[in-house]
PDB file of N, CA and C in Angstrom:
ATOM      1  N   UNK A   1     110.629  97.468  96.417  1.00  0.00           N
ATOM      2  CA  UNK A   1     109.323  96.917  96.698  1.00  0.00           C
ATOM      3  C   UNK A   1     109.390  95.394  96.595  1.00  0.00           C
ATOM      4  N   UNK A   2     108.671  94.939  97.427  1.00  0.00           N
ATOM      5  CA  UNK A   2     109.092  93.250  97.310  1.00  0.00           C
ATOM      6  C   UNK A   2     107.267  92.673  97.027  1.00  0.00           C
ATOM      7  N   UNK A   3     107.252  91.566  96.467  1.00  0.00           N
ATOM      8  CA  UNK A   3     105.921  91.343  96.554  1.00  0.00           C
ATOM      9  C   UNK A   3     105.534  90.410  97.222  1.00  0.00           C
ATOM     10  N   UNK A   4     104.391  90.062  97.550  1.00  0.00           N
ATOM     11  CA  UNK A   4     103.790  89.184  98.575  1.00  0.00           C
ATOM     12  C   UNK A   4     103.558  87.845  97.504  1.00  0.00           C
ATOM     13  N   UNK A   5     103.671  86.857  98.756  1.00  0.00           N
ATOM     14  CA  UNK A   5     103.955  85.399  97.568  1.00  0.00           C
ATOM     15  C   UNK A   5     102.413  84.732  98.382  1.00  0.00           C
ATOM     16  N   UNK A   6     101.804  84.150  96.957  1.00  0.00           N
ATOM     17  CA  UNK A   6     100.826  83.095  96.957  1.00  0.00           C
ATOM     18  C   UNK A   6     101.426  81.523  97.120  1.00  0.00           C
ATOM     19  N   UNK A   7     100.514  80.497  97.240  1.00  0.00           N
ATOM     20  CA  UNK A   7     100.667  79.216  97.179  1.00  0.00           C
ATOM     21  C   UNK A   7     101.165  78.987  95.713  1.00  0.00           C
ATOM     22  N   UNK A   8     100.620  79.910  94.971  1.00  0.00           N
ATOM     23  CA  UNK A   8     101.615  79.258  93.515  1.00  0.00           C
ATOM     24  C   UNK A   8     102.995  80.088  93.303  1.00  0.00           C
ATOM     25  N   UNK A   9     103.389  80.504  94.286  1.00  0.00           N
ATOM     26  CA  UNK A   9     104.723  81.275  94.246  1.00  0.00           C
ATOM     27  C   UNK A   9     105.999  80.208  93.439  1.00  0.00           C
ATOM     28  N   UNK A  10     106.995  80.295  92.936  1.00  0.00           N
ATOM     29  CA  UNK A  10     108.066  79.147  92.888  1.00  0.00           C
ATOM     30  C   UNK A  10     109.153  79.573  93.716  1.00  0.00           C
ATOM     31  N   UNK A  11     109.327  78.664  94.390  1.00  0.00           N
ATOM     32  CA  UNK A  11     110.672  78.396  95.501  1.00  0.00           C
ATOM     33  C   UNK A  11     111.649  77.335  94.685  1.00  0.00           C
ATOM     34  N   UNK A  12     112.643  77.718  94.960  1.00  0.00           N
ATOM     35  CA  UNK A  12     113.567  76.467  94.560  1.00  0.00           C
ATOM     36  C   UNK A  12     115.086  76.325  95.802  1.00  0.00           C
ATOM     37  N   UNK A  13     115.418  75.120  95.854  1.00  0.00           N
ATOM     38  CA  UNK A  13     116.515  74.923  96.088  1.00  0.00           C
ATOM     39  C   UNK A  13     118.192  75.708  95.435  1.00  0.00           C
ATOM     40  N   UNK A  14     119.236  76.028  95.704  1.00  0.00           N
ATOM     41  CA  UNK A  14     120.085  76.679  95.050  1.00  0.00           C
ATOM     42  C   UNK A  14     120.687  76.125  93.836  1.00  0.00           C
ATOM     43  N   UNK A  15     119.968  74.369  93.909  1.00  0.00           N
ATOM     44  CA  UNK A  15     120.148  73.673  92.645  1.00  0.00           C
ATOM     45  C   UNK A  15     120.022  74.328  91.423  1.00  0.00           C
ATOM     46  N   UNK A  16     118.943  74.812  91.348  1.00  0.00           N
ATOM     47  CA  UNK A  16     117.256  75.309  90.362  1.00  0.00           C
ATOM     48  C   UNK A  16     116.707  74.442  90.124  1.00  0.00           C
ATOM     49  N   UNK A  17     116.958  73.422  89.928  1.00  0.00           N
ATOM     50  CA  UNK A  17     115.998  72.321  89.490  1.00  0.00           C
ATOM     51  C   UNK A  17     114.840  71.774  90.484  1.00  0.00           C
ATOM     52  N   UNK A  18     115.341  72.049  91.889  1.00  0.00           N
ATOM     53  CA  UNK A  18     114.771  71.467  92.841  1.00  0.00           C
ATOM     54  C   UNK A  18     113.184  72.460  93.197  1.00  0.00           C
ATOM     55  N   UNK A  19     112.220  72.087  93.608  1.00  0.00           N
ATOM     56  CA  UNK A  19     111.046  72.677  93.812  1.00  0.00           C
ATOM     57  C   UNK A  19     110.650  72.638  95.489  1.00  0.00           C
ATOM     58  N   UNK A  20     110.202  73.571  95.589  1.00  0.00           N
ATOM     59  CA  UNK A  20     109.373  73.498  96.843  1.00  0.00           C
ATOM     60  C   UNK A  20     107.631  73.459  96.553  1.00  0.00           C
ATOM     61  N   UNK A  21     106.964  72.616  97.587  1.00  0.00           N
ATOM     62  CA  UNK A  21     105.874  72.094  97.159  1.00  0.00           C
ATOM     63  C   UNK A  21     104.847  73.014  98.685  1.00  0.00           C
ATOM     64  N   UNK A  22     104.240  74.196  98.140  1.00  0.00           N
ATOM     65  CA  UNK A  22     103.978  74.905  98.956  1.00  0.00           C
ATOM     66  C   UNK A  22     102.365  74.591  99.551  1.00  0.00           C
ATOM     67  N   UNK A  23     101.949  74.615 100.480  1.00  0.00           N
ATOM     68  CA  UNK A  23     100.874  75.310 101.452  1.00  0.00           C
ATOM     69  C   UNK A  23     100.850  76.381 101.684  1.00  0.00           C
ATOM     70  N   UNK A  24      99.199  76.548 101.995  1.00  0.00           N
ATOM     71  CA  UNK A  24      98.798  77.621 102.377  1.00  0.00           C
ATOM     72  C   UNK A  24      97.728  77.609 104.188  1.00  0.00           C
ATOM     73  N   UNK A  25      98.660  78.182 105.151  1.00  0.00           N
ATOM     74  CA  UNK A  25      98.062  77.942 106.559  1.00  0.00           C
ATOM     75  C   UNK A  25      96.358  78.721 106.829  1.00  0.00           C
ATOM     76  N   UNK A  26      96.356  80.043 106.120  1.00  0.00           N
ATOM     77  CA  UNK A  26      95.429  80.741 106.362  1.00  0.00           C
ATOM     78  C   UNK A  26      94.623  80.794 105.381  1.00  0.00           C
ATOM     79  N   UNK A  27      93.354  80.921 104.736  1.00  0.00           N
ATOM     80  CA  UNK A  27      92.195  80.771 103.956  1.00  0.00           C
ATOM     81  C   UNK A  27      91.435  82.389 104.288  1.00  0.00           C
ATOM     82  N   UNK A  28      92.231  83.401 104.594  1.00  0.00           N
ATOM     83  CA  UNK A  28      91.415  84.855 104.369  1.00  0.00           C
ATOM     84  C   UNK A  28      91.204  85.622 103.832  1.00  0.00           C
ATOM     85  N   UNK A  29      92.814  85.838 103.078  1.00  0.00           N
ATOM     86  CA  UNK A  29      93.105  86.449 102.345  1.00  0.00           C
ATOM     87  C   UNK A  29      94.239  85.807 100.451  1.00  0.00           C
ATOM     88  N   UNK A  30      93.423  86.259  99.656  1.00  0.00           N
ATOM     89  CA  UNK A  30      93.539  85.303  98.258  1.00  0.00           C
ATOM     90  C   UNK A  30      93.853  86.807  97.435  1.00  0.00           C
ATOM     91  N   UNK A  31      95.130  86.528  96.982  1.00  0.00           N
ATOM     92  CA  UNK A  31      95.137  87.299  95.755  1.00  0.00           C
ATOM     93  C   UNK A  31      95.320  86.554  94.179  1.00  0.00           C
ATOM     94  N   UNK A  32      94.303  87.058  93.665  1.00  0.00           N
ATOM     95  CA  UNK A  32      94.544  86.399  91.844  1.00  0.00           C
ATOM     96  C   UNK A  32      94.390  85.447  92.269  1.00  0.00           C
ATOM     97  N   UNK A  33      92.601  84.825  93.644  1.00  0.00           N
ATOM     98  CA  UNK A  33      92.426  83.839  93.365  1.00  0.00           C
ATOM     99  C   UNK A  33      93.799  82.708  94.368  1.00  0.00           C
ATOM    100  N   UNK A  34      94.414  82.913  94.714  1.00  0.00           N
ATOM    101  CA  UNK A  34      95.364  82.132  95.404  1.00  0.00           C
ATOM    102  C   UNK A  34      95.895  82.431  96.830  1.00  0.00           C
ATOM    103  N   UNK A  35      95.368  81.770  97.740  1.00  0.00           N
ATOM    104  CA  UNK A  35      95.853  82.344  98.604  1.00  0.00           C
ATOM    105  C   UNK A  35      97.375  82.253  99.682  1.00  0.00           C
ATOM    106  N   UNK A  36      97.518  83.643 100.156  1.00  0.00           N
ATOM    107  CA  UNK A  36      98.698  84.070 100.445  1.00  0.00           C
ATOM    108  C   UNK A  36      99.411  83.475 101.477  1.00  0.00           C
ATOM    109  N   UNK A  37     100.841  83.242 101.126  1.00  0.00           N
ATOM    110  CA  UNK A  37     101.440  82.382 102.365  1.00  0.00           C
ATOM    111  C   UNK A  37     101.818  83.418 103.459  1.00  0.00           C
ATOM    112  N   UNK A  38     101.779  82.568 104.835  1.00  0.00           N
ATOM    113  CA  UNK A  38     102.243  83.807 106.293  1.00  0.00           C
ATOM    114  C   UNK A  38     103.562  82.835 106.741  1.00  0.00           C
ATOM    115  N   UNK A  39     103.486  83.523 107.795  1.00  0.00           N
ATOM    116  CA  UNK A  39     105.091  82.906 108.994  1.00  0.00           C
ATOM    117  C   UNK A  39     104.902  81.406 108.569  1.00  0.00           C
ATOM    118  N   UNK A  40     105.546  80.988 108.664  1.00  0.00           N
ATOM    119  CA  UNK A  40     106.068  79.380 108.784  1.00  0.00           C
ATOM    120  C   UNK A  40     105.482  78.642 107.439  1.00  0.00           C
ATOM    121  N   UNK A  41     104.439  78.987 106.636  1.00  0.00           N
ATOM    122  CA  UNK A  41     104.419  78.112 105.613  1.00  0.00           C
ATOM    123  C   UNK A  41     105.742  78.007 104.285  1.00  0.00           C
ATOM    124  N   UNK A  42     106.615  78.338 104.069  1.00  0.00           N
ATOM    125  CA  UNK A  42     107.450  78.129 103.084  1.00  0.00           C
ATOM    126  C   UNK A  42     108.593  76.926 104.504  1.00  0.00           C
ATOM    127  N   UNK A  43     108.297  76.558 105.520  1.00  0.00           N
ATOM    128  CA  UNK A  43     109.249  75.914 106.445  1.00  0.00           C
ATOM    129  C   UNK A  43     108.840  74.419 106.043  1.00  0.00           C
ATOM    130  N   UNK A  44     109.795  73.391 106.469  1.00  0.00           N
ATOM    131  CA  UNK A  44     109.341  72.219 106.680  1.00  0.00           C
ATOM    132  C   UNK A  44     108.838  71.496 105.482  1.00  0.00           C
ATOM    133  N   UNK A  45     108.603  72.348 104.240  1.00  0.00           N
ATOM    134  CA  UNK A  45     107.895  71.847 102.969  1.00  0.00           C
ATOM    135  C   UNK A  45     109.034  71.184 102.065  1.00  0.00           C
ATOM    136  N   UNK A  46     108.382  69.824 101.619  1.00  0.00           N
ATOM    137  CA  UNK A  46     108.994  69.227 100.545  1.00  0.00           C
ATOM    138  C   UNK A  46     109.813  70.068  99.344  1.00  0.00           C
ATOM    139  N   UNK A  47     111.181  69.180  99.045  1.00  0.00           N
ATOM    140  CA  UNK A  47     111.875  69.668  97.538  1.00  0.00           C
ATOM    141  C   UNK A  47     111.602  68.301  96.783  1.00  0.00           C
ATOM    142  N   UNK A  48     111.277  68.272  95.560  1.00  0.00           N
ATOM    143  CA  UNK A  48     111.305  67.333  94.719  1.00  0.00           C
ATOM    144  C   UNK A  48     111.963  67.820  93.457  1.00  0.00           C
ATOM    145  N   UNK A  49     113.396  66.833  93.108  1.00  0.00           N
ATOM    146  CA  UNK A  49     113.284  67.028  91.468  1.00  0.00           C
ATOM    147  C   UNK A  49     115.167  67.629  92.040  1.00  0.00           C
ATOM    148  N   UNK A  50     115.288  67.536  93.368  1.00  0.00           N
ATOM    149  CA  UNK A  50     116.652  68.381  93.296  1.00  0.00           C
ATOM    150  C   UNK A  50     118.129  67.810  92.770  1.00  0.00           C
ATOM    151  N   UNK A  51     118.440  67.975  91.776  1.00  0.00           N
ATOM    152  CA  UNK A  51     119.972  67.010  91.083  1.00  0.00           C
ATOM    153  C   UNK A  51     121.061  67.404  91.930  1.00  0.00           C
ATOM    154  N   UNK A  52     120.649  67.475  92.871  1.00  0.00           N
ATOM    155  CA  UNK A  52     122.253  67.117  93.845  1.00  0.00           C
ATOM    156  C   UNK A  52     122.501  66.054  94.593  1.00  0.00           C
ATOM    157  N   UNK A  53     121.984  65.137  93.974  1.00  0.00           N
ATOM    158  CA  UNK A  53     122.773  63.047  94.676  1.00  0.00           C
ATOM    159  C   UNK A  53     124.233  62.648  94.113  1.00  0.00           C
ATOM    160  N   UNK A  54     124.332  62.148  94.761  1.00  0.00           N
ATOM    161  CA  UNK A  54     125.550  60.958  94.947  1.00  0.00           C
ATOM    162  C   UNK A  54     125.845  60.109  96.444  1.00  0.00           C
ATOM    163  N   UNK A  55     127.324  59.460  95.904  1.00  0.00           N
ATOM    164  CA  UNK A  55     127.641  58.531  97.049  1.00  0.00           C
ATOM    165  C   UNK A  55     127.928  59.941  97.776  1.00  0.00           C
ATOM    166  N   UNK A  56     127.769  59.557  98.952  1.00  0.00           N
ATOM    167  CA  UNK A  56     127.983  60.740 100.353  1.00  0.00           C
ATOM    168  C   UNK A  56     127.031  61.930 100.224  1.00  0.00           C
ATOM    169  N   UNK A  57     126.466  62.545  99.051  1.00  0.00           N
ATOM    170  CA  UNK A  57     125.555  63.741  99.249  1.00  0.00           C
ATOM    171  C   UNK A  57     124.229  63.292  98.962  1.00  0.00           C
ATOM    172  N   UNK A  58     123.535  64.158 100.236  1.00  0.00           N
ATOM    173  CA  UNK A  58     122.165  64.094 100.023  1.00  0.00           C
ATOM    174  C   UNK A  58     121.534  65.132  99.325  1.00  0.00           C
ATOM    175  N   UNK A  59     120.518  65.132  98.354  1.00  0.00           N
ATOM    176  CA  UNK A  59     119.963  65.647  97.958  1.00  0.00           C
ATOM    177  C   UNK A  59     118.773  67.606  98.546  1.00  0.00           C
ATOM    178  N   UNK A  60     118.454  68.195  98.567  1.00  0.00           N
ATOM    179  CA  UNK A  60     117.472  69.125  99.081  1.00  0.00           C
ATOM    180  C   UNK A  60     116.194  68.342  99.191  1.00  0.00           C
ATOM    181  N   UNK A  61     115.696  68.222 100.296  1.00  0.00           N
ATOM    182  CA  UNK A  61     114.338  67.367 100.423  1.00  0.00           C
ATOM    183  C   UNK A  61     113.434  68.028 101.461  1.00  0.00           C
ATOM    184  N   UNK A  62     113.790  68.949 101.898  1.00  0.00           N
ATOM    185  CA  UNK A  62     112.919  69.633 103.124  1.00  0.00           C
ATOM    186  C   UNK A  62     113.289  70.726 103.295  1.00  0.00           C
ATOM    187  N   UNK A  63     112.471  72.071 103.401  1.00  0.00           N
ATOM    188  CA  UNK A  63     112.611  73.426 103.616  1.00  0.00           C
ATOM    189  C   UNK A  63     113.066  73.480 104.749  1.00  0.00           C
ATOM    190  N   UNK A  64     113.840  74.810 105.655  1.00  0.00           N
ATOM    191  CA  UNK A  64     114.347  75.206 106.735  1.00  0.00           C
ATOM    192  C   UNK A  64     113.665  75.743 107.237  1.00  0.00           C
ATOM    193  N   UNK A  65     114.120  76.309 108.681  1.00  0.00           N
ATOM    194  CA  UNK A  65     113.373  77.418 109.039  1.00  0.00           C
ATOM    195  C   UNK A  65     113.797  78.755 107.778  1.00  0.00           C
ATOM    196  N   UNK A  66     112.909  79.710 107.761  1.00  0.00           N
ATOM    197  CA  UNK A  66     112.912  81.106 107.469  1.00  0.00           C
ATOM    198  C   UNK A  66     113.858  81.920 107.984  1.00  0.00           C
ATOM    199  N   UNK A  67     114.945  82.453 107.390  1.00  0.00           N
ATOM    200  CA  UNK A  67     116.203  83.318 107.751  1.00  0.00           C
ATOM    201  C   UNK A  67     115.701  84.958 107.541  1.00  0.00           C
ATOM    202  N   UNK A  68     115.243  85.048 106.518  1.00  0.00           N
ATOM    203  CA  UNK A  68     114.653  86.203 105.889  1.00  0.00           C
ATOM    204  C   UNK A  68     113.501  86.646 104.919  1.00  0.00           C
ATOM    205  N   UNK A  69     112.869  87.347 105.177  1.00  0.00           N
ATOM    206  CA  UNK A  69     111.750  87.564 103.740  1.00  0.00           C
ATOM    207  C   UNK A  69     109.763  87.381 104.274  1.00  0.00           C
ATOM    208  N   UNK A  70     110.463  87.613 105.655  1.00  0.00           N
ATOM    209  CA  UNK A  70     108.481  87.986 106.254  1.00  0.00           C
ATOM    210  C   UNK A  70     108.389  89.442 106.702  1.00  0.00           C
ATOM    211  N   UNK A  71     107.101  89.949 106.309  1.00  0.00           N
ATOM    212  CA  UNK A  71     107.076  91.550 106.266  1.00  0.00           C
ATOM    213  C   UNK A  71     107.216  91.432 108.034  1.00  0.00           C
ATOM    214  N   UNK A  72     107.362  92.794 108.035  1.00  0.00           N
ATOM    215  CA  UNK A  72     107.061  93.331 109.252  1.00  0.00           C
ATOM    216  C   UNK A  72     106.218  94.190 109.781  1.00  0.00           C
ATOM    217  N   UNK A  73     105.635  94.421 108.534  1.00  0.00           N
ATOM    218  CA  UNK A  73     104.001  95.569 108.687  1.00  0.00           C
ATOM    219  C   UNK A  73     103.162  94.380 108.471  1.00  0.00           C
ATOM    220  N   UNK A  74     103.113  93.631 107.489  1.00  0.00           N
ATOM    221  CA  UNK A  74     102.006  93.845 107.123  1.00  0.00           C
ATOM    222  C   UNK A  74     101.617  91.407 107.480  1.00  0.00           C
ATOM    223  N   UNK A  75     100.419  91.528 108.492  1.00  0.00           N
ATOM    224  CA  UNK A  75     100.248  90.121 109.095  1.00  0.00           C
ATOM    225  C   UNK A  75      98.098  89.986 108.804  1.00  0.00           C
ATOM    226  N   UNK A  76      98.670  88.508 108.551  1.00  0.00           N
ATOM    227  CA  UNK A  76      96.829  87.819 108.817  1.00  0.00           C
ATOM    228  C   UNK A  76      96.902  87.101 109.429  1.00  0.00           C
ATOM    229  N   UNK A  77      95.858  87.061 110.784  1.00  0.00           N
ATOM    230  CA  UNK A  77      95.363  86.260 111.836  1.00  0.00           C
ATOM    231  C   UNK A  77      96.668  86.631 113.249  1.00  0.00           C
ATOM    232  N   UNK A  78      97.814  87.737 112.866  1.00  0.00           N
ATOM    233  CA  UNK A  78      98.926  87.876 113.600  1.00  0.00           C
ATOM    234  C   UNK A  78      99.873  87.025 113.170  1.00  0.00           C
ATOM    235  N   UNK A  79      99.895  86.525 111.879  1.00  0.00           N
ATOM    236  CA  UNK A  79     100.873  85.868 110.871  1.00  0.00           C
ATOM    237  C   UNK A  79     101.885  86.613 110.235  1.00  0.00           C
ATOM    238  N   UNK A  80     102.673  87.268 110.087  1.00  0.00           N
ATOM    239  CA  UNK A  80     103.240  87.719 109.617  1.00  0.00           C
ATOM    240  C   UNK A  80     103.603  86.908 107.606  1.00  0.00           C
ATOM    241  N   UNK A  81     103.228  88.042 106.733  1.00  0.00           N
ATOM    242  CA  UNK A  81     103.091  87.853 105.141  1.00  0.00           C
ATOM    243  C   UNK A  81     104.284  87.685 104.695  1.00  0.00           C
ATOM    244  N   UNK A  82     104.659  86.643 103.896  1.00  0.00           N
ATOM    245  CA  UNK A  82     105.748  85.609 103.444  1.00  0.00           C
ATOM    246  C   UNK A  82     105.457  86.911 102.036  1.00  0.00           C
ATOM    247  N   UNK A  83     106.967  87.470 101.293  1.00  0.00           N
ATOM    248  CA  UNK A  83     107.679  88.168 100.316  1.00  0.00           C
ATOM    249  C   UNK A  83     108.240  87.428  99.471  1.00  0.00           C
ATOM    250  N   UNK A  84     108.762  87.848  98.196  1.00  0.00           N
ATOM    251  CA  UNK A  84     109.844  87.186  97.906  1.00  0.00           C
ATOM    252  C   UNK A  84     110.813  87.552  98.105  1.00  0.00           C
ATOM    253  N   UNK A  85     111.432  88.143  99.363  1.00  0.00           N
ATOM    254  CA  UNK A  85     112.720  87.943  99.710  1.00  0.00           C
ATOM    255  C   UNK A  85     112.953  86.451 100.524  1.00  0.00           C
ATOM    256  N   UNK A  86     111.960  86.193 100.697  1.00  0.00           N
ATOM    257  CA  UNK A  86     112.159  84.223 101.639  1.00  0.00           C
ATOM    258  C   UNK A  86     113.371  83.655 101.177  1.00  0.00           C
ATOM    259  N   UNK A  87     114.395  83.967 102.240  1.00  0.00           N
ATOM    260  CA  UNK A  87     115.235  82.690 102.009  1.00  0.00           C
ATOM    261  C   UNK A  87     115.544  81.630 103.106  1.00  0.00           C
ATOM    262  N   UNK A  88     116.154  80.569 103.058  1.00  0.00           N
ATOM    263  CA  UNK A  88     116.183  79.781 103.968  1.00  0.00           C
ATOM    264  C   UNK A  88     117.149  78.735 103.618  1.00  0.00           C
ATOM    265  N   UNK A  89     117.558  78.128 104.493  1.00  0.00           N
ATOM    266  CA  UNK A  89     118.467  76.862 104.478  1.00  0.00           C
ATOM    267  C   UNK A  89     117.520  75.463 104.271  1.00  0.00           C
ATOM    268  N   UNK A  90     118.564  74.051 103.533  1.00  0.00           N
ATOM    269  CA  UNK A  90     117.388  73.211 102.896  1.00  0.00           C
ATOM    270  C   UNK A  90     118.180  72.000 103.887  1.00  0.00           C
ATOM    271  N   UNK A  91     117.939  70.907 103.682  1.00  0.00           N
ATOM    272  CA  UNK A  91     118.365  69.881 104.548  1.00  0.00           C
ATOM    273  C   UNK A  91     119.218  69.202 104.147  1.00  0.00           C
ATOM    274  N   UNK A  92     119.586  70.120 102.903  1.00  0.00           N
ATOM    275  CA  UNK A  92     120.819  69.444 101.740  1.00  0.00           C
ATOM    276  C   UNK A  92     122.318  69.215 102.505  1.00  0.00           C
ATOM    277  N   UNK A  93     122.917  68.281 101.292  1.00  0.00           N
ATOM    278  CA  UNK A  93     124.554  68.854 101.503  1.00  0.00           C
ATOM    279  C   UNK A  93     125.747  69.280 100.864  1.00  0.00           C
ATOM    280  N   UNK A  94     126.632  70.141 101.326  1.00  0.00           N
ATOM    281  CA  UNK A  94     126.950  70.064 102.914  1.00  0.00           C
ATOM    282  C   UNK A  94     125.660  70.901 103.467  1.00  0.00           C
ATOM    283  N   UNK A  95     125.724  70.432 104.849  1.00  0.00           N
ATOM    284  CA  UNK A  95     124.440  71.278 105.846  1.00  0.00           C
ATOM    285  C   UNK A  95     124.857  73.004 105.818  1.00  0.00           C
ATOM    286  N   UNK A  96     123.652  73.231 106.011  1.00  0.00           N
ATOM    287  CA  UNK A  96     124.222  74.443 106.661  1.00  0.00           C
ATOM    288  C   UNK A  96     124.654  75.288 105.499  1.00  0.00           C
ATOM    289  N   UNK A  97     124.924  74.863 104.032  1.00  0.00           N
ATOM    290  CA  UNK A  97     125.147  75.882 102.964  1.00  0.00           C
ATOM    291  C   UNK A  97     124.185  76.249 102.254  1.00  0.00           C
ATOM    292  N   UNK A  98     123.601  74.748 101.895  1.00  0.00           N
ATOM    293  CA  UNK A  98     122.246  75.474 100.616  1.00  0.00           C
ATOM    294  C   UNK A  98     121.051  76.053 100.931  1.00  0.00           C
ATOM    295  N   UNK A  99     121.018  77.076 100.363  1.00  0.00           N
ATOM    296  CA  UNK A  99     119.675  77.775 100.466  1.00  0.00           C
ATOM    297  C   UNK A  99     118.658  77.309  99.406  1.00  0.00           C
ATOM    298  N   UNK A 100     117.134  78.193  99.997  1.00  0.00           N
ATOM    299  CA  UNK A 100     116.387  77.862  99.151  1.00  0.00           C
ATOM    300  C   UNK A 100     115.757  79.149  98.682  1.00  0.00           C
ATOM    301  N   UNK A 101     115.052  79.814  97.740  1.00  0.00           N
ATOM    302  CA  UNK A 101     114.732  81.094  97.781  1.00  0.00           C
ATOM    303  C   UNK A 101     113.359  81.418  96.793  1.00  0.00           C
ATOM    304  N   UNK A 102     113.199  82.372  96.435  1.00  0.00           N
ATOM    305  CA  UNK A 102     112.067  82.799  95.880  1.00  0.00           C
ATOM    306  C   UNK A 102     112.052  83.016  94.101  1.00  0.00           C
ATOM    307  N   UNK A 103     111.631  82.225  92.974  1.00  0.00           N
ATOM    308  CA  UNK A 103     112.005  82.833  91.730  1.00  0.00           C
ATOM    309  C   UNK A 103     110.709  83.185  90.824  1.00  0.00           C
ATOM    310  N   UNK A 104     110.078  83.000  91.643  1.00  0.00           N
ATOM    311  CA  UNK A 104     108.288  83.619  91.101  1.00  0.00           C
ATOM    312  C   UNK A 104     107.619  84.087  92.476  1.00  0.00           C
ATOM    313  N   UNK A 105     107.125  85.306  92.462  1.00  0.00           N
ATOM    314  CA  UNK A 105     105.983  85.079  93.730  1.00  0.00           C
ATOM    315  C   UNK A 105     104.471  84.480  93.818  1.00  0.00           C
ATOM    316  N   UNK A 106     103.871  84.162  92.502  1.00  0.00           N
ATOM    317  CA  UNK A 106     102.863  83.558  92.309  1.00  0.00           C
ATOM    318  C   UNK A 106     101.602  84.525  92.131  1.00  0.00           C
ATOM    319  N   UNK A 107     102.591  86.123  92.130  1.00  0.00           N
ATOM    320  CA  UNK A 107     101.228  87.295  91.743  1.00  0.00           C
ATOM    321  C   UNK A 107     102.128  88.383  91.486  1.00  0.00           C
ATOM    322  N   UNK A 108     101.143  89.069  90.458  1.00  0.00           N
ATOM    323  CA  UNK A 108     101.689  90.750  90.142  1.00  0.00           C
ATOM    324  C   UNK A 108     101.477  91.567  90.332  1.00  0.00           C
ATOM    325  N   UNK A 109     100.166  91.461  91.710  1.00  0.00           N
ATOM    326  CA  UNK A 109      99.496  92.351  91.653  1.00  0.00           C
ATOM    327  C   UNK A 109      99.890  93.577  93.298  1.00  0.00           C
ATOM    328  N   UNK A 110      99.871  92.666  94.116  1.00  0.00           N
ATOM    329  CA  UNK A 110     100.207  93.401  95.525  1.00  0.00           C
ATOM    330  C   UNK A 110     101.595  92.916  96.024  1.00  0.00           C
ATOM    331  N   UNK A 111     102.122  94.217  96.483  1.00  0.00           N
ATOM    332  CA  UNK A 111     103.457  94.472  96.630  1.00  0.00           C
ATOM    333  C   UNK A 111     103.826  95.317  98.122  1.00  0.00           C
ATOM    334  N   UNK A 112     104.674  94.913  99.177  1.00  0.00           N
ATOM    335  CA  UNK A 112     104.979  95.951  99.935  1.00  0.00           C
ATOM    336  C   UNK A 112     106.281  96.697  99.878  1.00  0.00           C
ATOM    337  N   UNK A 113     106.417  98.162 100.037  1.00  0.00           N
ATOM    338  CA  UNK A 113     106.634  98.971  99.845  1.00  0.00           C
ATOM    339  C   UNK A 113     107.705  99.380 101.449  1.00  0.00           C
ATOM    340  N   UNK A 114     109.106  99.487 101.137  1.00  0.00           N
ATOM    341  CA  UNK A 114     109.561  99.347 102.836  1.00  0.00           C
ATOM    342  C   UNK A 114     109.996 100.907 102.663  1.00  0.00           C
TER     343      UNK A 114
END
């Protein structure tokens, strides 16, 4: 069972330290008070706080597209509902390795069931 992630979900970079700083696209549906992220909001969103600098490496500073972790039943407005299986690639380096993923969903209450 995976659960459905709110705006206070925690995302992080594969650092851990690093954060993703989430939105919420749709205003319909709120669980525990918070409402629920769909397709594309965990994309494109700020990392702050990520300890991977130096000379030649850049840090995690921007979410990827979405690789995995949007239901397939279950959508608002024809959005498809962001899980915590969300993972994704960050803008870090090297490219193309670090992910970013899910370590809170931001509720305990509703869950889908595959």
């Amino acid at each position: 069972m995976m659960k459905l992630l709110t705006v206070k979900a925690t995302l992080v970079c594969a650092h851990e330290i690093g954060r993703v700083g989430l939105e919420a696209s749709q205003s319909l549906v709120y669980v525990e008070g918070q409402p629920l992220l769909v397709d594309d909001d965990p994309e494109g969103r700020p990392i702050r706080l990520c300890p991977n600098y130096g000379v030649g490496i850049k840090p995690c500073q921007r979410t990827l597209k979405v690789k995995q972790g949007y239901s397939a039943l279950l959508r608002i407005n024809g959005k498809r509902v962001a899980l915590d299986s969300v993972r994704g690639l960050t803008d870090g380096t090297p490219p193309g390795v670090v992910e970013y993923l899910v370590r809170q969903p931001g509720q305990d209450l509703l869950e889908e069931r595959s």
